[in-house]
PDB file of N, CA and C in Angstrom:
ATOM      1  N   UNK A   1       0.847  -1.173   0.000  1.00  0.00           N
ATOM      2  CA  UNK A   1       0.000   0.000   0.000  1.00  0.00           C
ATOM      3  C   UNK A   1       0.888   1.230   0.000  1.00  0.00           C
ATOM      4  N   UNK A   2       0.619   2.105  -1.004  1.00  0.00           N
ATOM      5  CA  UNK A   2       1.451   2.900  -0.778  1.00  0.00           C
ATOM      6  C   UNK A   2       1.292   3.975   0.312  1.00  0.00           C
ATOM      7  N   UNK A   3       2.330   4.932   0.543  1.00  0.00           N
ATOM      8  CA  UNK A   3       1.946   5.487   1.674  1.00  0.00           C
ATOM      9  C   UNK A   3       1.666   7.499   1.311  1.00  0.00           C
ATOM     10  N   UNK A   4       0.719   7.706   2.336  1.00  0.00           N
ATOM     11  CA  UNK A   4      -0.071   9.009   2.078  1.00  0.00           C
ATOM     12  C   UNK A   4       0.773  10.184   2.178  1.00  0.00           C
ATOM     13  N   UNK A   5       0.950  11.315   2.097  1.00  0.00           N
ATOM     14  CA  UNK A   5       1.940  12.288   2.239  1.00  0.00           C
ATOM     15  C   UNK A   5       1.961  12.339   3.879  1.00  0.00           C
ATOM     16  N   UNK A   6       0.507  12.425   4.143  1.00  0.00           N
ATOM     17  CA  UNK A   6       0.860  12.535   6.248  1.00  0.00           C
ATOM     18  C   UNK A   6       1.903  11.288   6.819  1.00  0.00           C
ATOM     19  N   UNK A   7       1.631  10.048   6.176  1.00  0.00           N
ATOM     20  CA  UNK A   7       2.430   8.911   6.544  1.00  0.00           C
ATOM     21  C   UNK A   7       3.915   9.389   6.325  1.00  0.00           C
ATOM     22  N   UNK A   8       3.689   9.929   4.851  1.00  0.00           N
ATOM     23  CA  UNK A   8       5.808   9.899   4.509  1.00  0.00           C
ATOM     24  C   UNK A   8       5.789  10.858   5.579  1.00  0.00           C
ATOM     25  N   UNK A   9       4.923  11.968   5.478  1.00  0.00           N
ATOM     26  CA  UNK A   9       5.774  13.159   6.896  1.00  0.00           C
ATOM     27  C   UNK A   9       5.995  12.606   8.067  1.00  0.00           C
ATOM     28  N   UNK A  10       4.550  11.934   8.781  1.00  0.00           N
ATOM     29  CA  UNK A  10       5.343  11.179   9.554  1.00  0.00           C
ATOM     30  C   UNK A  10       6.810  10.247  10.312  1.00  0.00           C
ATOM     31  N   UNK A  11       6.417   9.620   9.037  1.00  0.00           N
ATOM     32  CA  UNK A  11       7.710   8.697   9.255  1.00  0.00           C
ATOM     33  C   UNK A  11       8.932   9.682   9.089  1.00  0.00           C
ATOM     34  N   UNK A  12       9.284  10.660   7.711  1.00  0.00           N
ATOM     35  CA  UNK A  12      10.343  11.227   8.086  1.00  0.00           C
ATOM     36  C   UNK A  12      10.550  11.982   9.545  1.00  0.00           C
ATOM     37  N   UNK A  13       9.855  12.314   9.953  1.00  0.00           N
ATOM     38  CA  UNK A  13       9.734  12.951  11.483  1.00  0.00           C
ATOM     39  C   UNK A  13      10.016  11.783  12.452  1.00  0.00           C
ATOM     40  N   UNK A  14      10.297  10.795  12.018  1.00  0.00           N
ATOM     41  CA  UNK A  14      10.776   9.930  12.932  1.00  0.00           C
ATOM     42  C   UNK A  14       9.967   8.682  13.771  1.00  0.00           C
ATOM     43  N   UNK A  15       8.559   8.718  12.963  1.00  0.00           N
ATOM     44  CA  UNK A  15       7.296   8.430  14.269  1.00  0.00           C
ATOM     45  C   UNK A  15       7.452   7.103  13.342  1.00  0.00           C
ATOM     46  N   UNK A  16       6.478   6.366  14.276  1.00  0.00           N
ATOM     47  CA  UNK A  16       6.204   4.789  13.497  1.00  0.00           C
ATOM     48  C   UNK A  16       4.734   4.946  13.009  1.00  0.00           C
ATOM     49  N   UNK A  17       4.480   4.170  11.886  1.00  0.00           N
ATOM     50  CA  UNK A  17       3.136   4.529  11.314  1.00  0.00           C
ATOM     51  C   UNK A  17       2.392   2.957  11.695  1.00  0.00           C
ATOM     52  N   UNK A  18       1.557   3.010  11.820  1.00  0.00           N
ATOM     53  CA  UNK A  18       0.512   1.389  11.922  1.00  0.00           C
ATOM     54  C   UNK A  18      -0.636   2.130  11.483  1.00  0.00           C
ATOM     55  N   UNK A  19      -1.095   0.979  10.582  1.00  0.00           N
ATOM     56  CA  UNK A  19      -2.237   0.933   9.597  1.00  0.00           C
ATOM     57  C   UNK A  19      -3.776   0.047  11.169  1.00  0.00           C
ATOM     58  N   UNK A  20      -4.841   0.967  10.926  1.00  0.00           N
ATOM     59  CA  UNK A  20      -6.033   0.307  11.388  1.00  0.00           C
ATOM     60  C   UNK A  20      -7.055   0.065  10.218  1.00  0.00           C
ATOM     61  N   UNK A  21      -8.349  -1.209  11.176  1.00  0.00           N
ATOM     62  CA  UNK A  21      -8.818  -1.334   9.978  1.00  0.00           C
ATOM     63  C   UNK A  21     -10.487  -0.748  10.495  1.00  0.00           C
ATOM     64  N   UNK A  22     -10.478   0.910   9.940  1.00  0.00           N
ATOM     65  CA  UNK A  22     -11.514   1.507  10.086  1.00  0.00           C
ATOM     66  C   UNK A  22     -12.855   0.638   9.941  1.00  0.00           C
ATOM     67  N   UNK A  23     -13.317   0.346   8.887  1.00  0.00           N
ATOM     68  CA  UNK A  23     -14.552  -1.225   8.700  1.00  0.00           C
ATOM     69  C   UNK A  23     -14.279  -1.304   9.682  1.00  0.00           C
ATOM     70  N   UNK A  24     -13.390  -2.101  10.239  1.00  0.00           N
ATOM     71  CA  UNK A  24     -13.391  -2.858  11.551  1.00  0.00           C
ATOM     72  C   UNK A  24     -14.398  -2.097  12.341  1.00  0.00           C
ATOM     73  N   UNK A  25     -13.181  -1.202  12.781  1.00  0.00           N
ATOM     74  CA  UNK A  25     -13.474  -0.528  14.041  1.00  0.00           C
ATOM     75  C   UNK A  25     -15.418   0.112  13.907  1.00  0.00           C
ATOM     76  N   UNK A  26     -15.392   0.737  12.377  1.00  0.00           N
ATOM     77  CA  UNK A  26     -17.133   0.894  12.720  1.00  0.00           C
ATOM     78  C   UNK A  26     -17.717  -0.373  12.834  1.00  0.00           C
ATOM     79  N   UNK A  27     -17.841  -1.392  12.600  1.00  0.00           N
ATOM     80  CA  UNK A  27     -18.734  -2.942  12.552  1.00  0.00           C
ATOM     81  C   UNK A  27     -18.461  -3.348  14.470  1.00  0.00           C
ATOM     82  N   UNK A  28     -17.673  -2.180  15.080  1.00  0.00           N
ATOM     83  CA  UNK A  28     -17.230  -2.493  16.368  1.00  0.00           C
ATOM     84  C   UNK A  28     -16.464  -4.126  16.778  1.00  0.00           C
ATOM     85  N   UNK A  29     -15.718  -4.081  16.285  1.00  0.00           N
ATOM     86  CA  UNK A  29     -14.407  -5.204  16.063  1.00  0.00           C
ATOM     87  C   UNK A  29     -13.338  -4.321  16.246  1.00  0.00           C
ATOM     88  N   UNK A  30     -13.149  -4.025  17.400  1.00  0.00           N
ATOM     89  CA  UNK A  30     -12.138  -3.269  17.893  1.00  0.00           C
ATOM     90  C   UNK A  30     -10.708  -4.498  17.886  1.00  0.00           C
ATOM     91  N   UNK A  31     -10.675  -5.766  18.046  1.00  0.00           N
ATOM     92  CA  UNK A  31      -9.577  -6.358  17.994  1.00  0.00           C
ATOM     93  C   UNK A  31      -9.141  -6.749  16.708  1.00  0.00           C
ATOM     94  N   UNK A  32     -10.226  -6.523  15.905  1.00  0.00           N
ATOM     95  CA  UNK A  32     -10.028  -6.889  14.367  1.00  0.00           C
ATOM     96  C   UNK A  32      -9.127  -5.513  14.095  1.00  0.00           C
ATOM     97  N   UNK A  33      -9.722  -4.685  14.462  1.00  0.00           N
ATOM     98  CA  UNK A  33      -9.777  -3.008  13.782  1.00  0.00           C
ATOM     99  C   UNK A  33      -7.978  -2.886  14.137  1.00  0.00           C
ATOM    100  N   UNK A  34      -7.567  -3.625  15.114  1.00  0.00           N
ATOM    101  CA  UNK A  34      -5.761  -2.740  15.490  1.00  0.00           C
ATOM    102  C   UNK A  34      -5.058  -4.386  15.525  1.00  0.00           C
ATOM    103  N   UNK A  35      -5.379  -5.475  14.634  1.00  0.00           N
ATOM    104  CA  UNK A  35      -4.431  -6.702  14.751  1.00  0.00           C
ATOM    105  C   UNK A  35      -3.412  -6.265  13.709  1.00  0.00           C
ATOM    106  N   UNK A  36      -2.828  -5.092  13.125  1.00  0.00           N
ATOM    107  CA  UNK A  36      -2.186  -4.948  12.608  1.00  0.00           C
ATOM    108  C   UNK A  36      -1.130  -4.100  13.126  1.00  0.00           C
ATOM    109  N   UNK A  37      -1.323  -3.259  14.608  1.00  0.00           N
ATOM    110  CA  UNK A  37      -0.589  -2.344  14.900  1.00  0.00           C
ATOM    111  C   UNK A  37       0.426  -3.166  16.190  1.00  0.00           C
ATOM    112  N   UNK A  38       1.801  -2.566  16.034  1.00  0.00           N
ATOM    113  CA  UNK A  38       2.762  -3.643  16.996  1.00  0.00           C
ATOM    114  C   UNK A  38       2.249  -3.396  18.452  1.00  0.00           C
ATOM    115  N   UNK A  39       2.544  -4.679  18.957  1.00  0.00           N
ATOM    116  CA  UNK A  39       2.382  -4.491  20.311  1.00  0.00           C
ATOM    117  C   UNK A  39       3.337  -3.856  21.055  1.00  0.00           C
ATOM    118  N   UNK A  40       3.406  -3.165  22.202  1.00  0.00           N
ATOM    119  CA  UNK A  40       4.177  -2.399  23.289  1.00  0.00           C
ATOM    120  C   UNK A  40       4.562  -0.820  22.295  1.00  0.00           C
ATOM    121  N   UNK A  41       3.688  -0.451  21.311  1.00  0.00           N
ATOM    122  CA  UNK A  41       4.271   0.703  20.832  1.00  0.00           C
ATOM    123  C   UNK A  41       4.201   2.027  21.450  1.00  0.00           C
ATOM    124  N   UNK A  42       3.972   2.015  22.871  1.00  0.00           N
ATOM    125  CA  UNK A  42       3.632   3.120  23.747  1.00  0.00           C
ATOM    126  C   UNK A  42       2.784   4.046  23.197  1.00  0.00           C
ATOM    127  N   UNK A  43       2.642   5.789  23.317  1.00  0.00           N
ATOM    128  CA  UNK A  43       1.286   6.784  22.767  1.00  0.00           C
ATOM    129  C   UNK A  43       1.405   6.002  21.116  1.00  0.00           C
ATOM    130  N   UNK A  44       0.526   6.671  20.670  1.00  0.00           N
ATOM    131  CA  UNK A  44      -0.310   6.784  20.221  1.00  0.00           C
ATOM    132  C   UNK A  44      -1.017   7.793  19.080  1.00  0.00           C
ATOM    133  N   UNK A  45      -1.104   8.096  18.347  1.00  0.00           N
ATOM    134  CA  UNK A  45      -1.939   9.216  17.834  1.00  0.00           C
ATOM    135  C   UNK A  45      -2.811   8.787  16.767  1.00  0.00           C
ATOM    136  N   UNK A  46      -4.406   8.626  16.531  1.00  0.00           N
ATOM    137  CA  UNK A  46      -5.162   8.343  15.473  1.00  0.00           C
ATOM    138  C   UNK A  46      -5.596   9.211  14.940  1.00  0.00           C
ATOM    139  N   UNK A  47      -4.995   8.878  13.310  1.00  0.00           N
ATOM    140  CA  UNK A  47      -5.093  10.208  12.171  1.00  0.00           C
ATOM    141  C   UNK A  47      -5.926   9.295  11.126  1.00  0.00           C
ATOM    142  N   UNK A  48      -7.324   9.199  11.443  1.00  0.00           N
ATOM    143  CA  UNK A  48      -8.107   8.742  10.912  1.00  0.00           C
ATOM    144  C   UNK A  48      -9.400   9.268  10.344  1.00  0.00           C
ATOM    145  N   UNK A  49     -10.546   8.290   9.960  1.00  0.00           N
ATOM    146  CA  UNK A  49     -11.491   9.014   9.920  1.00  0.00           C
ATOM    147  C   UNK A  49     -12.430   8.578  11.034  1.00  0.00           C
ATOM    148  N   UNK A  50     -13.409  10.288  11.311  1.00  0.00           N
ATOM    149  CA  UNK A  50     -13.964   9.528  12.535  1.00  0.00           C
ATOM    150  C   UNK A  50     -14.651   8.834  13.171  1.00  0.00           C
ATOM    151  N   UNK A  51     -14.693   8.560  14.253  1.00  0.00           N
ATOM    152  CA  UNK A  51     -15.463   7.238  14.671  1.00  0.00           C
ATOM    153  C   UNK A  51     -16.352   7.750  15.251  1.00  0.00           C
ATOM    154  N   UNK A  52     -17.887   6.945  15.078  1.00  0.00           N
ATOM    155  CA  UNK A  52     -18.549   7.506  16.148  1.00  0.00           C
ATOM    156  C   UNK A  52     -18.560   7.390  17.543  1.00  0.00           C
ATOM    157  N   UNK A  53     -19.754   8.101  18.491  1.00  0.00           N
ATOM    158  CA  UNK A  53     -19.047   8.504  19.581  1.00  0.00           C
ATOM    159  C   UNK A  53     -19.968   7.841  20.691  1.00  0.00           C
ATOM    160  N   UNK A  54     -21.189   8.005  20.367  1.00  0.00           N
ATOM    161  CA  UNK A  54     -22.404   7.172  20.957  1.00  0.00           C
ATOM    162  C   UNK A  54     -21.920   5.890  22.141  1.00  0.00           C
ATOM    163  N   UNK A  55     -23.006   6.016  23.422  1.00  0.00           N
ATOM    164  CA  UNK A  55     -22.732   4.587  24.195  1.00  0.00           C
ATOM    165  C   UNK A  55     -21.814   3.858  23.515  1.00  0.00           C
ATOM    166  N   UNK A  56     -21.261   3.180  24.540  1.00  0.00           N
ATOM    167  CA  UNK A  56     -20.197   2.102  24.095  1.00  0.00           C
ATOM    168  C   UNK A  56     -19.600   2.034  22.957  1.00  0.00           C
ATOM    169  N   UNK A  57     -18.844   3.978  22.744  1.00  0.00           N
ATOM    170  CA  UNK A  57     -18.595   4.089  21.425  1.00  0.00           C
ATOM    171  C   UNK A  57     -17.522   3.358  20.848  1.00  0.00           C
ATOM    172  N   UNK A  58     -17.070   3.790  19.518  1.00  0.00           N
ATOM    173  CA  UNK A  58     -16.208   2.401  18.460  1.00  0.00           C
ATOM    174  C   UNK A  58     -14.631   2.892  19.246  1.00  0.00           C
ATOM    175  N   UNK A  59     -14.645   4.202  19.460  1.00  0.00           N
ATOM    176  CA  UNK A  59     -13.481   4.929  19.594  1.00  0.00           C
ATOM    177  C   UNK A  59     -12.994   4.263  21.129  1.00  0.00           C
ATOM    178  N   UNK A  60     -13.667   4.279  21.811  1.00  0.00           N
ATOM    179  CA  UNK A  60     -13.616   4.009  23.383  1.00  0.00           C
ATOM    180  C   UNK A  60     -13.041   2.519  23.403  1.00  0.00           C
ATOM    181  N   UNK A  61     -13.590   1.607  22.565  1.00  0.00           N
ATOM    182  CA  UNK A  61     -13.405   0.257  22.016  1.00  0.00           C
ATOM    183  C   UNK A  61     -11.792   0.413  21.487  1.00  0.00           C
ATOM    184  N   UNK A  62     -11.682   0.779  20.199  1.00  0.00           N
ATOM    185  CA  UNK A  62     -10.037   0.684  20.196  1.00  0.00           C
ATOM    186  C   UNK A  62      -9.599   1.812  21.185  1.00  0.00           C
ATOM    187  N   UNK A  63      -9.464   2.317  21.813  1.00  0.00           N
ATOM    188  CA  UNK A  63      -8.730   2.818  22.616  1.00  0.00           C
ATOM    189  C   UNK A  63      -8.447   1.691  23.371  1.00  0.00           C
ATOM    190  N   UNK A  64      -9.365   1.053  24.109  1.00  0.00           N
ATOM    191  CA  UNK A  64      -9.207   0.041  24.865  1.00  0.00           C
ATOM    192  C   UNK A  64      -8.669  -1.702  24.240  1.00  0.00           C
ATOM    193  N   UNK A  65      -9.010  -1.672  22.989  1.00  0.00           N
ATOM    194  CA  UNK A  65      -8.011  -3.029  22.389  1.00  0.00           C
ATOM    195  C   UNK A  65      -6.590  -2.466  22.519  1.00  0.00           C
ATOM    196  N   UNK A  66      -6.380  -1.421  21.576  1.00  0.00           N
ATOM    197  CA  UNK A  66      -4.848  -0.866  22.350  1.00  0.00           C
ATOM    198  C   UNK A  66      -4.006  -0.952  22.707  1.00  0.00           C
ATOM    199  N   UNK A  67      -4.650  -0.425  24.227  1.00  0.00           N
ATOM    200  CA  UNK A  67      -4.210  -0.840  25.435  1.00  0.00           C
ATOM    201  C   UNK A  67      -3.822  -2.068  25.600  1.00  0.00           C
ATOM    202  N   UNK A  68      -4.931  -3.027  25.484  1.00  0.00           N
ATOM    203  CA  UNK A  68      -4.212  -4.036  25.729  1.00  0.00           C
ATOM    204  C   UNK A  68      -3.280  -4.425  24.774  1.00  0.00           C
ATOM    205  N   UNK A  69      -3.087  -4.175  23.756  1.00  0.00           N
ATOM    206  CA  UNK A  69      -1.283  -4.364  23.119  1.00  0.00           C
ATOM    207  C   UNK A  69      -0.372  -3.142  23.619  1.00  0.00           C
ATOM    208  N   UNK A  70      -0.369  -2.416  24.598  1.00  0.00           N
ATOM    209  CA  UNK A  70       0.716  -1.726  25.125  1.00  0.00           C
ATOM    210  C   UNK A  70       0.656  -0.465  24.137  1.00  0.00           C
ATOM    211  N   UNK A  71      -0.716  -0.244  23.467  1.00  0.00           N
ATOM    212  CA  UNK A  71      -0.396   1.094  23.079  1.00  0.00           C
ATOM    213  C   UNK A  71      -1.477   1.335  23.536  1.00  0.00           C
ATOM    214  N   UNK A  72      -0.951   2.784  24.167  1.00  0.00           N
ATOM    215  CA  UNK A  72      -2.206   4.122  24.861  1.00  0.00           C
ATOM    216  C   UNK A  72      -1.972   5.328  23.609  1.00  0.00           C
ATOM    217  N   UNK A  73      -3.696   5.341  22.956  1.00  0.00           N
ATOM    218  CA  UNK A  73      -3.710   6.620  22.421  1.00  0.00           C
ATOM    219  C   UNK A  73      -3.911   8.013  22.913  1.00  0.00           C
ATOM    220  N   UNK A  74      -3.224   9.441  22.846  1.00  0.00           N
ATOM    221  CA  UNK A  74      -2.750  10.594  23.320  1.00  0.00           C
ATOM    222  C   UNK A  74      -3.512  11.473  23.525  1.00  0.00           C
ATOM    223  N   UNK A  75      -5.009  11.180  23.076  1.00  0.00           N
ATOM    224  CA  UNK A  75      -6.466  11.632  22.847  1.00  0.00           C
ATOM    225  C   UNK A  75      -7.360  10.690  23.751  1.00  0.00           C
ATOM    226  N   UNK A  76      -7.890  10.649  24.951  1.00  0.00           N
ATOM    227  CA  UNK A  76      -8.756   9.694  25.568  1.00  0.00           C
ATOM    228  C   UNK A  76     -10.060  10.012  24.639  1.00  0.00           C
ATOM    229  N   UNK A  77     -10.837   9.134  25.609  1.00  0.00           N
ATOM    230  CA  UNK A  77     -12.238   8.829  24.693  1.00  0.00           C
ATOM    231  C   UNK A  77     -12.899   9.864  24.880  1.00  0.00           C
ATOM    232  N   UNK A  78     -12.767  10.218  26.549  1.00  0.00           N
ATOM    233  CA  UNK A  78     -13.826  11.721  26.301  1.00  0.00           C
ATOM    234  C   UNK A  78     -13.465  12.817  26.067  1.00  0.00           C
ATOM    235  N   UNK A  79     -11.773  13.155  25.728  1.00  0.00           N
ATOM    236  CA  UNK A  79     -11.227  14.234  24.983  1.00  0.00           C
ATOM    237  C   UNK A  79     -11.612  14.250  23.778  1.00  0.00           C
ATOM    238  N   UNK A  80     -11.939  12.674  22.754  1.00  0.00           N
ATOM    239  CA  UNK A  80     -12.136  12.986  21.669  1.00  0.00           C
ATOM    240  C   UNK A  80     -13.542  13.573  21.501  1.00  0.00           C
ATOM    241  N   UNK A  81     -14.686  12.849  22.437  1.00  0.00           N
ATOM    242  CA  UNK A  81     -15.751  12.753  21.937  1.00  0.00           C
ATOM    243  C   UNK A  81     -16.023  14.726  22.297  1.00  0.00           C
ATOM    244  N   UNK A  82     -15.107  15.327  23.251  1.00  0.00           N
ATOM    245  CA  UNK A  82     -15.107  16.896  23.468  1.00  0.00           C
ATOM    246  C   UNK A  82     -15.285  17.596  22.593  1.00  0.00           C
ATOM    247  N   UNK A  83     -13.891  16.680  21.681  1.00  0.00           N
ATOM    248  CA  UNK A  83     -13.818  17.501  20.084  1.00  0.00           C
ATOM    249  C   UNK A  83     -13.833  17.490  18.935  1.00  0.00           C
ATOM    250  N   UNK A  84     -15.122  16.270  18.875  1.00  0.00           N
ATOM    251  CA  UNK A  84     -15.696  15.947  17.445  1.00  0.00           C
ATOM    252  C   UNK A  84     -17.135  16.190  17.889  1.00  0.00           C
ATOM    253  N   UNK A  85     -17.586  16.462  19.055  1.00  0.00           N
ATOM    254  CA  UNK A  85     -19.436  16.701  18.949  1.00  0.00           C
ATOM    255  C   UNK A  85     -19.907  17.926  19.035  1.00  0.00           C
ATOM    256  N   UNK A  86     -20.219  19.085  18.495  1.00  0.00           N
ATOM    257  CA  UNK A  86     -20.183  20.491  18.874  1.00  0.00           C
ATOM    258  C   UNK A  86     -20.763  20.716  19.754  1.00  0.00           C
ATOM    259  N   UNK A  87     -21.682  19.957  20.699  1.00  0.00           N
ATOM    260  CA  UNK A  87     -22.594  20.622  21.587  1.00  0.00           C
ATOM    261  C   UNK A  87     -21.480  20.478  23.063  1.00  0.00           C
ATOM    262  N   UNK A  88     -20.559  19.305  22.708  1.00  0.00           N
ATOM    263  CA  UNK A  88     -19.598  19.680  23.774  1.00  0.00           C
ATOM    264  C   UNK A  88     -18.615  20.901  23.973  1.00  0.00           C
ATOM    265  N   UNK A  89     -18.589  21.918  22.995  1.00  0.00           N
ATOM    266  CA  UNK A  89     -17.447  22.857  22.890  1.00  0.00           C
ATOM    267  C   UNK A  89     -18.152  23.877  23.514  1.00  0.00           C
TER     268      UNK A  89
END
């Protein structure tokens, strides 16, 4: 797959890139959605598209598959849901 201009910037900046699998994560298959990202990769940052936010949202879900592979994303669940729902701002 080739990679996106944010990815090459990324990576030249030094960061590690891991691919998720959005489907996933909306069909709420949060362990499906990150079996591609390494385990113990410490933070985190998802430069994706977004997830919804609703009860037992998709986002809250991989945040928490994640975790359990040793990566914490740098955005919690209710920071994100702060600043993707306008009635929270």
């Amino acid at each position: 797959m080739p990679a996106t201009p944010a990815c090459a910037d990324a990576r030249s900046a030094g960061l590690d890139v891991a691919l998720v699998d959005h489907d996933a994560l909306a069909r709420c298959d949060a362990s499906g959605g990150v079996a591609k990202v390494p385990r113990d990769a410490g933070e985190a940052i998802y430069r994706g598209w977004m997830l919804r936010n609703e009860a037992y949202a998709p986002y809250a879900r991989f945040a928490a598959a994640l975790a359990e592979r040793g990566v914490h994303l740098r955005t919690t669940a209710t920071h994100y849901r702060q600043a993707h729902e306008l009635p929270s701002w």
